[in-house]
C-alpha atoms as a PDB file:
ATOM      1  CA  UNK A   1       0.000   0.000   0.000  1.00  0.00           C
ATOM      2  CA  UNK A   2       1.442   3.299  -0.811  1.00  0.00           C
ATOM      3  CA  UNK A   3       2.554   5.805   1.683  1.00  0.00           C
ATOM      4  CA  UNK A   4       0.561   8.506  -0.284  1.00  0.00           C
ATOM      5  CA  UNK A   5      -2.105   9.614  -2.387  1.00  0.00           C
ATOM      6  CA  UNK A   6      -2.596  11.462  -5.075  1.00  0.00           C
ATOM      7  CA  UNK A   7      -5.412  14.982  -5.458  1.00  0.00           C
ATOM      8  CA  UNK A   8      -8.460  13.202  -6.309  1.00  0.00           C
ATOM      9  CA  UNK A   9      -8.865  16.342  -8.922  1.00  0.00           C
ATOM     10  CA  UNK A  10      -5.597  15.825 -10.262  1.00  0.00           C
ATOM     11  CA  UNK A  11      -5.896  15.523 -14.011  1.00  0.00           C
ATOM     12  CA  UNK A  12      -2.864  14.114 -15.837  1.00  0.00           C
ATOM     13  CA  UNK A  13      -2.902  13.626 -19.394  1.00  0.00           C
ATOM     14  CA  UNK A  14      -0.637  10.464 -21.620  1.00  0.00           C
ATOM     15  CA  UNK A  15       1.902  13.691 -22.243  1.00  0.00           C
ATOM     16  CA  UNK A  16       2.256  14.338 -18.544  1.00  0.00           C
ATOM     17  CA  UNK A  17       0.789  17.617 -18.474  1.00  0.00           C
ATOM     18  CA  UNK A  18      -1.036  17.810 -14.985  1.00  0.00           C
ATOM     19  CA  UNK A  19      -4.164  20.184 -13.827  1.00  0.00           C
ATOM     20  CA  UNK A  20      -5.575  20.919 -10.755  1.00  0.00           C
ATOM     21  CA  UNK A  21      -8.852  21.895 -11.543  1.00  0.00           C
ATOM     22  CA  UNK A  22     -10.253  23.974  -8.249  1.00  0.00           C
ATOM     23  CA  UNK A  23      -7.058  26.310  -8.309  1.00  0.00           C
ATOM     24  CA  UNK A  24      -5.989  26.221 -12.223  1.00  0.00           C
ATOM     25  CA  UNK A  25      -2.665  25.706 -11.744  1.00  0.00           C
ATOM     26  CA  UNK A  26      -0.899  23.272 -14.480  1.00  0.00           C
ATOM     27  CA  UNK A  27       2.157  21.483 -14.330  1.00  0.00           C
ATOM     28  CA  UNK A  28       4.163  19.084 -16.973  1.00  0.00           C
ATOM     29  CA  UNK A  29       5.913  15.485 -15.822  1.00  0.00           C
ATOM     30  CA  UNK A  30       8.472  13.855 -17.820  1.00  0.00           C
ATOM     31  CA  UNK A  31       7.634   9.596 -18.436  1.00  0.00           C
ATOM     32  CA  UNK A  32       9.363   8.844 -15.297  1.00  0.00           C
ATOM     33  CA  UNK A  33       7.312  11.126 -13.073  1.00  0.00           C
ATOM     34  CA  UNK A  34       3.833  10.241 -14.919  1.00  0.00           C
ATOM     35  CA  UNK A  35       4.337   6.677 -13.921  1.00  0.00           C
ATOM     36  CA  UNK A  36       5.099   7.656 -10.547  1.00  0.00           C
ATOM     37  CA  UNK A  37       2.432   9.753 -10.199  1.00  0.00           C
ATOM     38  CA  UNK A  38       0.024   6.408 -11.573  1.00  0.00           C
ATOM     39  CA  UNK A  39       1.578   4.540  -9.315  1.00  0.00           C
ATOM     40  CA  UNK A  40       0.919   6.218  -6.313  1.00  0.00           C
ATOM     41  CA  UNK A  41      -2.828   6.845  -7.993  1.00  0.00           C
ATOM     42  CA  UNK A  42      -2.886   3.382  -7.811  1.00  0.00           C
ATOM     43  CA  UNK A  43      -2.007   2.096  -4.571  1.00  0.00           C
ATOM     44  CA  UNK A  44       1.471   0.829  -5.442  1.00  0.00           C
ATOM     45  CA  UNK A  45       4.111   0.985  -2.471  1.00  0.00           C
ATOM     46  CA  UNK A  46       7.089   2.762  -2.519  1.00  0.00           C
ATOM     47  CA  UNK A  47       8.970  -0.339  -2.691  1.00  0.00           C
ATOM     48  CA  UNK A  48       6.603  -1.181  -6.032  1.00  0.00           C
ATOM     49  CA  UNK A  49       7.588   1.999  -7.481  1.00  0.00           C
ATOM     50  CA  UNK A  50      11.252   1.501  -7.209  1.00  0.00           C
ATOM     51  CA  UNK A  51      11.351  -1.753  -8.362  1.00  0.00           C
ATOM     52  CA  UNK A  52       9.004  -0.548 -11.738  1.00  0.00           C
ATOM     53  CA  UNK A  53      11.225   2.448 -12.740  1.00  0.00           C
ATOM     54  CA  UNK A  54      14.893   0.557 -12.049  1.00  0.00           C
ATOM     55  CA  UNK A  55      13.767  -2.250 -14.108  1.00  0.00           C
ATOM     56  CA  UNK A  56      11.555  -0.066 -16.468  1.00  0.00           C
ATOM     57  CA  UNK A  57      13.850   2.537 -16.943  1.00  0.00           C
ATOM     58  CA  UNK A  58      17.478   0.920 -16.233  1.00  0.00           C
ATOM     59  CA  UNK A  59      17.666   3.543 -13.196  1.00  0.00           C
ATOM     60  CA  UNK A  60      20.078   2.565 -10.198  1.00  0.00           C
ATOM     61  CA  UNK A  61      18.303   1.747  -7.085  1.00  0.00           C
ATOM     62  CA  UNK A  62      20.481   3.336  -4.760  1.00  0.00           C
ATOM     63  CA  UNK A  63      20.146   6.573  -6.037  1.00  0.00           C
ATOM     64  CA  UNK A  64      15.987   6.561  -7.448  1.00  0.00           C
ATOM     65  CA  UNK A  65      15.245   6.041  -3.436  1.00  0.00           C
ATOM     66  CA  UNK A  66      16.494   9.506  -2.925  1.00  0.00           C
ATOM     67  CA  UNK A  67      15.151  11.000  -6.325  1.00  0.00           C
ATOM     68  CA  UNK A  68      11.476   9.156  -5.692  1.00  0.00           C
ATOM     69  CA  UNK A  69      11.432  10.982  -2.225  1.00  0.00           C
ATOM     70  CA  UNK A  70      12.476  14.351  -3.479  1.00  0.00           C
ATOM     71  CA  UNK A  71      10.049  13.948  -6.468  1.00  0.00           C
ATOM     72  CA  UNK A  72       7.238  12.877  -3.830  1.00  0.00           C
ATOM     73  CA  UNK A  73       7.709  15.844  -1.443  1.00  0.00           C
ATOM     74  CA  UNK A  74       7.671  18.201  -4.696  1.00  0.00           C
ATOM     75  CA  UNK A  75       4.218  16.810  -5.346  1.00  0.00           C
ATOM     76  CA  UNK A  76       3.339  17.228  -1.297  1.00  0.00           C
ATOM     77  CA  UNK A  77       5.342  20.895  -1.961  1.00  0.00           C
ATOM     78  CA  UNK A  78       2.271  21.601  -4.873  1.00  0.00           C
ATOM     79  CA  UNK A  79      -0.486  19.755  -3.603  1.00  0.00           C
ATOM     80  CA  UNK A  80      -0.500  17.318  -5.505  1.00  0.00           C
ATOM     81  CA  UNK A  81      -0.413  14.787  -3.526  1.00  0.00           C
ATOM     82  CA  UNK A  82      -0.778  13.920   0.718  1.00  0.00           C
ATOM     83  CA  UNK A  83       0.809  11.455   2.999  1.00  0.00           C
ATOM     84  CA  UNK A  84      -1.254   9.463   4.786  1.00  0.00           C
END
C-alpha cells in the first residue's frame, strides 16, 4: 500500500501535463514522473515503485530512493499529492 495519495482532482494527461482543476494551476511530468504519479494513484508501495522504474527505466536503485522521495515531497510541496 502506498505511503501517499494522489489529489483526487488531479488531471494528468498520456503527455504528462497535470491540472488541478479547483485552483488552475498546471504542471508538466516527464515519463518517469507520470508513472510515478500512476503509481501512487494506484495504490502501489514505494517499494513497487522503485522496483518498476529501475527495471523499467534501467535507473540505479540506490540513487531513485532519494530522487522518488524528493520527487514525492515536490508533489506534497504543490499539492498534488498527501501522505497518509
Amino acid at each position: 500500500m502506498s505511503n501517499y495519495k494522489v489529489a483526487e482532482n488531479l488531471a494528468i494527461s498520456e503527455t504528462g501535463f497535470m491540472f488541478l482543476p479547483g485552483t488552475g494551476e498546471t504542471f508538466t511530468s516527464n515519463e518517469i514522473g507520470k508513472t510515478i504519479i500512476r503509481m501512487i494513484q494506484n495504490g502501489d508501495s514505494n517499494e513497487k515503485i522503485i522496483e518498476a522504474i529501475t527495471k523499467g527505466y534501467n535507473v540505479e536503485p540506490n540513487s531513485f530512493e532519494k530522487d522518488l522521495s524528493d520527487f514525492i515531497h515536490q508533489l506534497i510541496q504543490y499539492n498534488l499529492a498527501e501522505e497518509l
